[in-house]
PDB file of N, CA and C in Angstrom:
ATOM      1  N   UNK A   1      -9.188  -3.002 -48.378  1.00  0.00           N
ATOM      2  CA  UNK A   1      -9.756  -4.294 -48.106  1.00  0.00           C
ATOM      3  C   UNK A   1     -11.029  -4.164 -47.271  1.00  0.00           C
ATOM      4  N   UNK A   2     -10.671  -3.313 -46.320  1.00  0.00           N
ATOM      5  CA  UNK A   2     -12.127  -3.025 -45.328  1.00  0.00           C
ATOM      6  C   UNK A   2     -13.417  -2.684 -46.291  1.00  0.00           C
ATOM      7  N   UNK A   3     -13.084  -1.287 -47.457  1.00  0.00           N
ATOM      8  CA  UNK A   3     -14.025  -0.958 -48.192  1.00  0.00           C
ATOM      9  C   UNK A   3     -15.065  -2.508 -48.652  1.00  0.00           C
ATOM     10  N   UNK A   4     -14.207  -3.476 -49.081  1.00  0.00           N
ATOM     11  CA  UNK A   4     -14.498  -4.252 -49.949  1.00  0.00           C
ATOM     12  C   UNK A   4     -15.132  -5.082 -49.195  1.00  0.00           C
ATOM     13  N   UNK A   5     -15.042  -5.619 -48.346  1.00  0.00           N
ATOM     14  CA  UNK A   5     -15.869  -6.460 -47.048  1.00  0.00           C
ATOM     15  C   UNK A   5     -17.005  -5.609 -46.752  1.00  0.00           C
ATOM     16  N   UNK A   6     -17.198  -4.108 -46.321  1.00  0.00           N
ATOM     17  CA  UNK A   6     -18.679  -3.697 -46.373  1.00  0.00           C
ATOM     18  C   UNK A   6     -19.625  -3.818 -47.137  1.00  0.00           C
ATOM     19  N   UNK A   7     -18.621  -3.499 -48.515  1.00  0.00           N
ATOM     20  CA  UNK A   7     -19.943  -3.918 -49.630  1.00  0.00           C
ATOM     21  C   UNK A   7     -20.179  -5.033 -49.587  1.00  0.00           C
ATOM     22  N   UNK A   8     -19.368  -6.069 -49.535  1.00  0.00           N
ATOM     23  CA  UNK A   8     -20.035  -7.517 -49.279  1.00  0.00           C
ATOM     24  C   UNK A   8     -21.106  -7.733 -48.692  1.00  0.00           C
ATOM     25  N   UNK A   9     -20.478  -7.242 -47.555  1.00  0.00           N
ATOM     26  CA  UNK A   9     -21.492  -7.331 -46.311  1.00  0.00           C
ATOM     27  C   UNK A   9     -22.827  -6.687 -46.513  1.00  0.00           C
ATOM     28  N   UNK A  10     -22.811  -5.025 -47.271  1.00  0.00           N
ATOM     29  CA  UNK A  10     -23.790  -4.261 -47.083  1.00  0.00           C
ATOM     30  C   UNK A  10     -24.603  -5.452 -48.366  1.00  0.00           C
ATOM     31  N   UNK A  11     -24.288  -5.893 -49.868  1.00  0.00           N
ATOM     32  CA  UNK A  11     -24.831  -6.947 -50.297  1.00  0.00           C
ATOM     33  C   UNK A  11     -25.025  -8.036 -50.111  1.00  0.00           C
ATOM     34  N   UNK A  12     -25.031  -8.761 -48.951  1.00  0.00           N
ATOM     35  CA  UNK A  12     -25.289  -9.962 -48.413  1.00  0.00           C
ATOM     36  C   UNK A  12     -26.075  -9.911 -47.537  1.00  0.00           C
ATOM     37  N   UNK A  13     -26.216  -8.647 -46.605  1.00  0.00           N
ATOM     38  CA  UNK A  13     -27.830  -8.346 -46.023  1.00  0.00           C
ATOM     39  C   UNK A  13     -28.784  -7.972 -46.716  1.00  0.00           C
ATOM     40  N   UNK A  14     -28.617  -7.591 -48.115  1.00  0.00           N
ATOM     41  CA  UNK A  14     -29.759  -7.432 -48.867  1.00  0.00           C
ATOM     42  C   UNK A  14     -30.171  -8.205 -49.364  1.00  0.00           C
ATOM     43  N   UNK A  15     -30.137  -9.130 -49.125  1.00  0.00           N
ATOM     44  CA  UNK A  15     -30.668 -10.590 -49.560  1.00  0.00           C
ATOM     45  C   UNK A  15     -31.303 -11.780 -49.031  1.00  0.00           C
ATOM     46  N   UNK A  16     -32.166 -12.331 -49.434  1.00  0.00           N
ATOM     47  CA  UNK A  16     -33.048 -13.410 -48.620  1.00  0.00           C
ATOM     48  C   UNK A  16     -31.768 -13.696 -47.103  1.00  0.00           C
ATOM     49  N   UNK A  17     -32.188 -14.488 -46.657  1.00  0.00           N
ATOM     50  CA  UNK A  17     -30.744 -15.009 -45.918  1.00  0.00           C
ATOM     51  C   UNK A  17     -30.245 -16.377 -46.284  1.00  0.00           C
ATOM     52  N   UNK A  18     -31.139 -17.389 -47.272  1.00  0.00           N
ATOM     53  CA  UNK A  18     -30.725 -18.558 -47.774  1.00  0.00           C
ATOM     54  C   UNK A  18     -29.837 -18.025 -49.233  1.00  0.00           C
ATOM     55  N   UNK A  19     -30.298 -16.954 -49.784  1.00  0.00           N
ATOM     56  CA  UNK A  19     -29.190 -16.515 -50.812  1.00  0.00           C
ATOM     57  C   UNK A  19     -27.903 -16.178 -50.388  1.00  0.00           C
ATOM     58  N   UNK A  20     -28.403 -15.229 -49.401  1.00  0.00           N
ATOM     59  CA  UNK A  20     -26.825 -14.828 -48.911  1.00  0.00           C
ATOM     60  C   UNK A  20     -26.371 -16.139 -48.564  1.00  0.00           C
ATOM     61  N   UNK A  21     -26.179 -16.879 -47.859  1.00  0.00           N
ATOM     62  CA  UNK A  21     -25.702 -18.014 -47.760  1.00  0.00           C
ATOM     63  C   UNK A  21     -25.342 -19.107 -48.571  1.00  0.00           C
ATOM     64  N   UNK A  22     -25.560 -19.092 -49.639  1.00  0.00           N
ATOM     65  CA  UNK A  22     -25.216 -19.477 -50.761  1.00  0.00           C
ATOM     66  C   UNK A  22     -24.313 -18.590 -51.513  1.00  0.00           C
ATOM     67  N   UNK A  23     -24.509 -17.170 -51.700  1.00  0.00           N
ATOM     68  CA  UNK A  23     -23.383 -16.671 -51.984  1.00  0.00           C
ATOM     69  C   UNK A  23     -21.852 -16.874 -50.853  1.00  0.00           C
ATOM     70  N   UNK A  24     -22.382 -16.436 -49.984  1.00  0.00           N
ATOM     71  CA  UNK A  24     -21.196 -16.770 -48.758  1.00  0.00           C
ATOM     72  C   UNK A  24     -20.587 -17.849 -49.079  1.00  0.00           C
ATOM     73  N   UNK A  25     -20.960 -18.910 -49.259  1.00  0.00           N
ATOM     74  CA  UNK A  25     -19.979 -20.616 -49.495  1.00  0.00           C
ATOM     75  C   UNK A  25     -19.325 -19.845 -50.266  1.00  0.00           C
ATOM     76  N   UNK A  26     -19.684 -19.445 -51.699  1.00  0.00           N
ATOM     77  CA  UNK A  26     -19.049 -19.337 -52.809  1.00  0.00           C
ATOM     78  C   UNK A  26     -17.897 -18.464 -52.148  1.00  0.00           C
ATOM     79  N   UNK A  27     -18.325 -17.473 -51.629  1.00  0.00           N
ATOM     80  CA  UNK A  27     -16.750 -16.564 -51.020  1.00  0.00           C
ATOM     81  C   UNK A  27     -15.936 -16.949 -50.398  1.00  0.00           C
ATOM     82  N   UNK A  28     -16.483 -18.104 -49.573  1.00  0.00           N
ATOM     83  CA  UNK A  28     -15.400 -18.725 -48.811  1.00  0.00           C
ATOM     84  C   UNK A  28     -15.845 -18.365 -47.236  1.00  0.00           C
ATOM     85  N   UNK A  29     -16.915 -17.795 -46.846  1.00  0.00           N
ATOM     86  CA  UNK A  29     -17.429 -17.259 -45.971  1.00  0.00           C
ATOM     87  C   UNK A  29     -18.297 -18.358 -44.871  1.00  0.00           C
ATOM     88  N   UNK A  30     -17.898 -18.238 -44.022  1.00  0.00           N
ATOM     89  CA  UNK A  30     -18.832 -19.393 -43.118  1.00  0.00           C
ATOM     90  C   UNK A  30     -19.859 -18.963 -42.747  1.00  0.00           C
ATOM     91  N   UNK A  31     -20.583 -19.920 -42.202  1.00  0.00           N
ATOM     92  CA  UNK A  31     -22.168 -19.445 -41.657  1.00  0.00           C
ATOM     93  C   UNK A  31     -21.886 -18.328 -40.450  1.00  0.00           C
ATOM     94  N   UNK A  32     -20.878 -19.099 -39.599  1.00  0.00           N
ATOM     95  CA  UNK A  32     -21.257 -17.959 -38.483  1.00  0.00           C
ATOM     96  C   UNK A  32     -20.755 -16.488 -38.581  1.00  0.00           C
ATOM     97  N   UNK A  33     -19.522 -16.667 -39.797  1.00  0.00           N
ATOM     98  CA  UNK A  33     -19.205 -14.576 -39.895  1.00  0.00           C
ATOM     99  C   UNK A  33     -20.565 -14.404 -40.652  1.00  0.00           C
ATOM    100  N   UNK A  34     -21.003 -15.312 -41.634  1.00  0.00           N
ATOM    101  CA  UNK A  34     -22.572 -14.474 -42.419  1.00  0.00           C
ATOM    102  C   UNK A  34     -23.394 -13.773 -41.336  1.00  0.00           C
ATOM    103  N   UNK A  35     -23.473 -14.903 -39.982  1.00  0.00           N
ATOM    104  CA  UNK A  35     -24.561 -14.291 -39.149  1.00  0.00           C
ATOM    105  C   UNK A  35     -23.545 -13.446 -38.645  1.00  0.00           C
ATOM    106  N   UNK A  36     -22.887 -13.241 -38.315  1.00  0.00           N
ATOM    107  CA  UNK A  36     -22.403 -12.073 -37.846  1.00  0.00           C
ATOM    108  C   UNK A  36     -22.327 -10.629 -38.733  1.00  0.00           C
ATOM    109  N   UNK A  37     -22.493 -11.019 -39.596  1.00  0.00           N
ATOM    110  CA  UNK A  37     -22.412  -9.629 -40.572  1.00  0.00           C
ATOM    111  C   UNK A  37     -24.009  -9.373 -41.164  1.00  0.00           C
ATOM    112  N   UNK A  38     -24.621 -10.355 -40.975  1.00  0.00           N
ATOM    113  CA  UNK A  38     -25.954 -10.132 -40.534  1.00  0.00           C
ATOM    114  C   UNK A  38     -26.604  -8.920 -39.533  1.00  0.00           C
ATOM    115  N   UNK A  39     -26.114  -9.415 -38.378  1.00  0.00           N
ATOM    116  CA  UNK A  39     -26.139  -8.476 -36.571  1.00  0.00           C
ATOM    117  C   UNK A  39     -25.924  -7.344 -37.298  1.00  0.00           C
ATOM    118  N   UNK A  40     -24.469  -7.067 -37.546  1.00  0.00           N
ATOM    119  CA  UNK A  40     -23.620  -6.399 -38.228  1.00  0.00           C
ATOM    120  C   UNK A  40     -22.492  -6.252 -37.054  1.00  0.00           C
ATOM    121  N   UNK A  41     -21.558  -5.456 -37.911  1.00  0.00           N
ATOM    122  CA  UNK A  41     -20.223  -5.361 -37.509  1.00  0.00           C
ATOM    123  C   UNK A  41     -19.283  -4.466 -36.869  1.00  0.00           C
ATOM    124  N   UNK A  42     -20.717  -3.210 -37.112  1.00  0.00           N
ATOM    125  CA  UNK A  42     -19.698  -1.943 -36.817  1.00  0.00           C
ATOM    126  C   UNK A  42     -19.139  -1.891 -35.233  1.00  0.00           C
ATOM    127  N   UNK A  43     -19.835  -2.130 -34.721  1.00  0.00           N
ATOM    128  CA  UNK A  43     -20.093  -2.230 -33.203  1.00  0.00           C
ATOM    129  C   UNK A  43     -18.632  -2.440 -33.050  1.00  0.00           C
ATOM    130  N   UNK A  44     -18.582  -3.981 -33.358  1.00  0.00           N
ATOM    131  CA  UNK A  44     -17.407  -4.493 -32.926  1.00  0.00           C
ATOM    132  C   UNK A  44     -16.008  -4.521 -33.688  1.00  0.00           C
ATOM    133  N   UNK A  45     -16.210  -3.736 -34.621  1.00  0.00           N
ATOM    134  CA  UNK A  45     -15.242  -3.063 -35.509  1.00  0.00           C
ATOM    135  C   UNK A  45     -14.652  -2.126 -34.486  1.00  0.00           C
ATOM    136  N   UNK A  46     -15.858  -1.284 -34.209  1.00  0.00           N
ATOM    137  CA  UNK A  46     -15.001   0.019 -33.254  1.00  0.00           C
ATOM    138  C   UNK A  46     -14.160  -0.874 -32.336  1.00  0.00           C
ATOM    139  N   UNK A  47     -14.376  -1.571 -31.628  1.00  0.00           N
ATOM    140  CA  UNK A  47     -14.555  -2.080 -30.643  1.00  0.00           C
ATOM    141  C   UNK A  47     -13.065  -2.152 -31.051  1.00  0.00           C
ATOM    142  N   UNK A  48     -12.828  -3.210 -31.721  1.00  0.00           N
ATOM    143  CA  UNK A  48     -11.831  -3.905 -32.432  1.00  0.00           C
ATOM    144  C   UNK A  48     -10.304  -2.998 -32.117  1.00  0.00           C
ATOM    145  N   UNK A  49     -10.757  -2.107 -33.279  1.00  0.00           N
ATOM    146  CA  UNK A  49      -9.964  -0.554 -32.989  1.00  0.00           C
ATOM    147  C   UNK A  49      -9.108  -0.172 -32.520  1.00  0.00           C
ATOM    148  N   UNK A  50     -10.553   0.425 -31.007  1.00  0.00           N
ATOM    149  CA  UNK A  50      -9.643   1.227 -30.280  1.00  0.00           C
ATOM    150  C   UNK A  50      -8.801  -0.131 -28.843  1.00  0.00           C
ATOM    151  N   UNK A  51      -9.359  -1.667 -29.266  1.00  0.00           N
ATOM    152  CA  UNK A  51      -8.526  -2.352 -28.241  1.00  0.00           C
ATOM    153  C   UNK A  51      -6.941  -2.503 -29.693  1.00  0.00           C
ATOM    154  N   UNK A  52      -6.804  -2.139 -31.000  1.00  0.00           N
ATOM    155  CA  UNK A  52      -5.572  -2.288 -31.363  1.00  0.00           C
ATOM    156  C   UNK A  52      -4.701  -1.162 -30.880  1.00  0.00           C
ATOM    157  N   UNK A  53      -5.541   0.076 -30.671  1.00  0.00           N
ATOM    158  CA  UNK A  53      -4.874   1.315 -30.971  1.00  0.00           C
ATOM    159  C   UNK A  53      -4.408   1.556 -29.419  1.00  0.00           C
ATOM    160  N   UNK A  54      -4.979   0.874 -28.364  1.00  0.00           N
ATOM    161  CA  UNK A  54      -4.899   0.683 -26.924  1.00  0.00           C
ATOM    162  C   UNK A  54      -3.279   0.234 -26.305  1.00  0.00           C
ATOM    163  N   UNK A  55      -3.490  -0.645 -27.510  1.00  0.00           N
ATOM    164  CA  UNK A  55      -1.957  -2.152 -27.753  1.00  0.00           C
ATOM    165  C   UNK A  55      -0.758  -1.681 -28.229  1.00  0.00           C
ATOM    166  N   UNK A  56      -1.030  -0.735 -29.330  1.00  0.00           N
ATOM    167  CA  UNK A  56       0.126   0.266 -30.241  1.00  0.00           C
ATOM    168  C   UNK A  56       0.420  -0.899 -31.128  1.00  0.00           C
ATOM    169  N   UNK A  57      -0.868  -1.698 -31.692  1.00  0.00           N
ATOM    170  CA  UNK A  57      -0.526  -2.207 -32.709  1.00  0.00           C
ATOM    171  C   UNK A  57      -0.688  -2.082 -34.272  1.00  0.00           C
ATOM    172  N   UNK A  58       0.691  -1.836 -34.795  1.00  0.00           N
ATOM    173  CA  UNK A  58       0.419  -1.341 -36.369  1.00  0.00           C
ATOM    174  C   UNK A  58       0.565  -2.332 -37.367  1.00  0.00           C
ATOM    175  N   UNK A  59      -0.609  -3.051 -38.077  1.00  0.00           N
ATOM    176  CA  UNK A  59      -0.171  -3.580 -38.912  1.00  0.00           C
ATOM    177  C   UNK A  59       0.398  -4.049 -40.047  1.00  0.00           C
ATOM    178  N   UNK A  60       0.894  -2.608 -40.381  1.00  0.00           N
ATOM    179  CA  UNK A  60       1.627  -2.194 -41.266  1.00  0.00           C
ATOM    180  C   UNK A  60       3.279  -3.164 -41.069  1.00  0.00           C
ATOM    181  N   UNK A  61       3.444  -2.381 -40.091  1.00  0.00           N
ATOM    182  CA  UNK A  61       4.358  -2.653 -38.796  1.00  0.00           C
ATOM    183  C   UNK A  61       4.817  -4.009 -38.627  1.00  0.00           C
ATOM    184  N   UNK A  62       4.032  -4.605 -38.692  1.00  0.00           N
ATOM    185  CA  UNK A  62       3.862  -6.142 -38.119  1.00  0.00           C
ATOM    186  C   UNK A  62       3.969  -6.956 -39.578  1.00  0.00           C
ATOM    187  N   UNK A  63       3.420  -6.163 -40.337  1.00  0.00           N
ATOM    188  CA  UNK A  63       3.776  -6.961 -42.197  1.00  0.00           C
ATOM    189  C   UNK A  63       5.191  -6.786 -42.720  1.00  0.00           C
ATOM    190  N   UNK A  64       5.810  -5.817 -42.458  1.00  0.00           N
ATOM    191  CA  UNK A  64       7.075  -5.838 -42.550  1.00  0.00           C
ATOM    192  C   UNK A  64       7.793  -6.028 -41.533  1.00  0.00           C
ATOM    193  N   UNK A  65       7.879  -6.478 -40.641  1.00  0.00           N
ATOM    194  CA  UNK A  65       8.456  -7.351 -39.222  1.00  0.00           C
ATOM    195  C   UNK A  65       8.443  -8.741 -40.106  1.00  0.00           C
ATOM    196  N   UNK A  66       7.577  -9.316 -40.182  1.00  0.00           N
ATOM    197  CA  UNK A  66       7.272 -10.651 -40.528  1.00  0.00           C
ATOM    198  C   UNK A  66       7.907 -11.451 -41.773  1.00  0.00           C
ATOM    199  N   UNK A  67       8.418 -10.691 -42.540  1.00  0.00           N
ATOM    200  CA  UNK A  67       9.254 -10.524 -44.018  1.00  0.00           C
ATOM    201  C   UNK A  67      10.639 -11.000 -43.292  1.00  0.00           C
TER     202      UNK A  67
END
């Protein structure tokens, strides 16, 4: 799923920014993750991470908990 959101992403910065935004509606994508994936993401991807991996949270884990 991650793969599939970069390419989005990496194709939605290649683009005017009123296109991308027009594609974005169509995805279901709001203005402010567009601008955010604009900035970009990696940053706070890591970020993201190592505060799950900090937590000992698996979401694997947590998908079959939830069942």
């Amino acid at each position: 799923m991650s793969a599939i959101f970069t390419r989005v992403k990496d194709k939605l910065a290649s683009m005017p920014y009123y296109r991308a935004n027009q594609y974005a509606q169509l995805l279901g994508i709001d203005e402010n993750t567009l601008m955010a994936m604009h900035r970009g993401l990696n940053k706070f991807s890591a970020d993201y991470q190592r505060v799950l991996k900090q937590t000992g949270f698996n979401a694997d884990i947590a998908a079959k908990q939830s069942n």
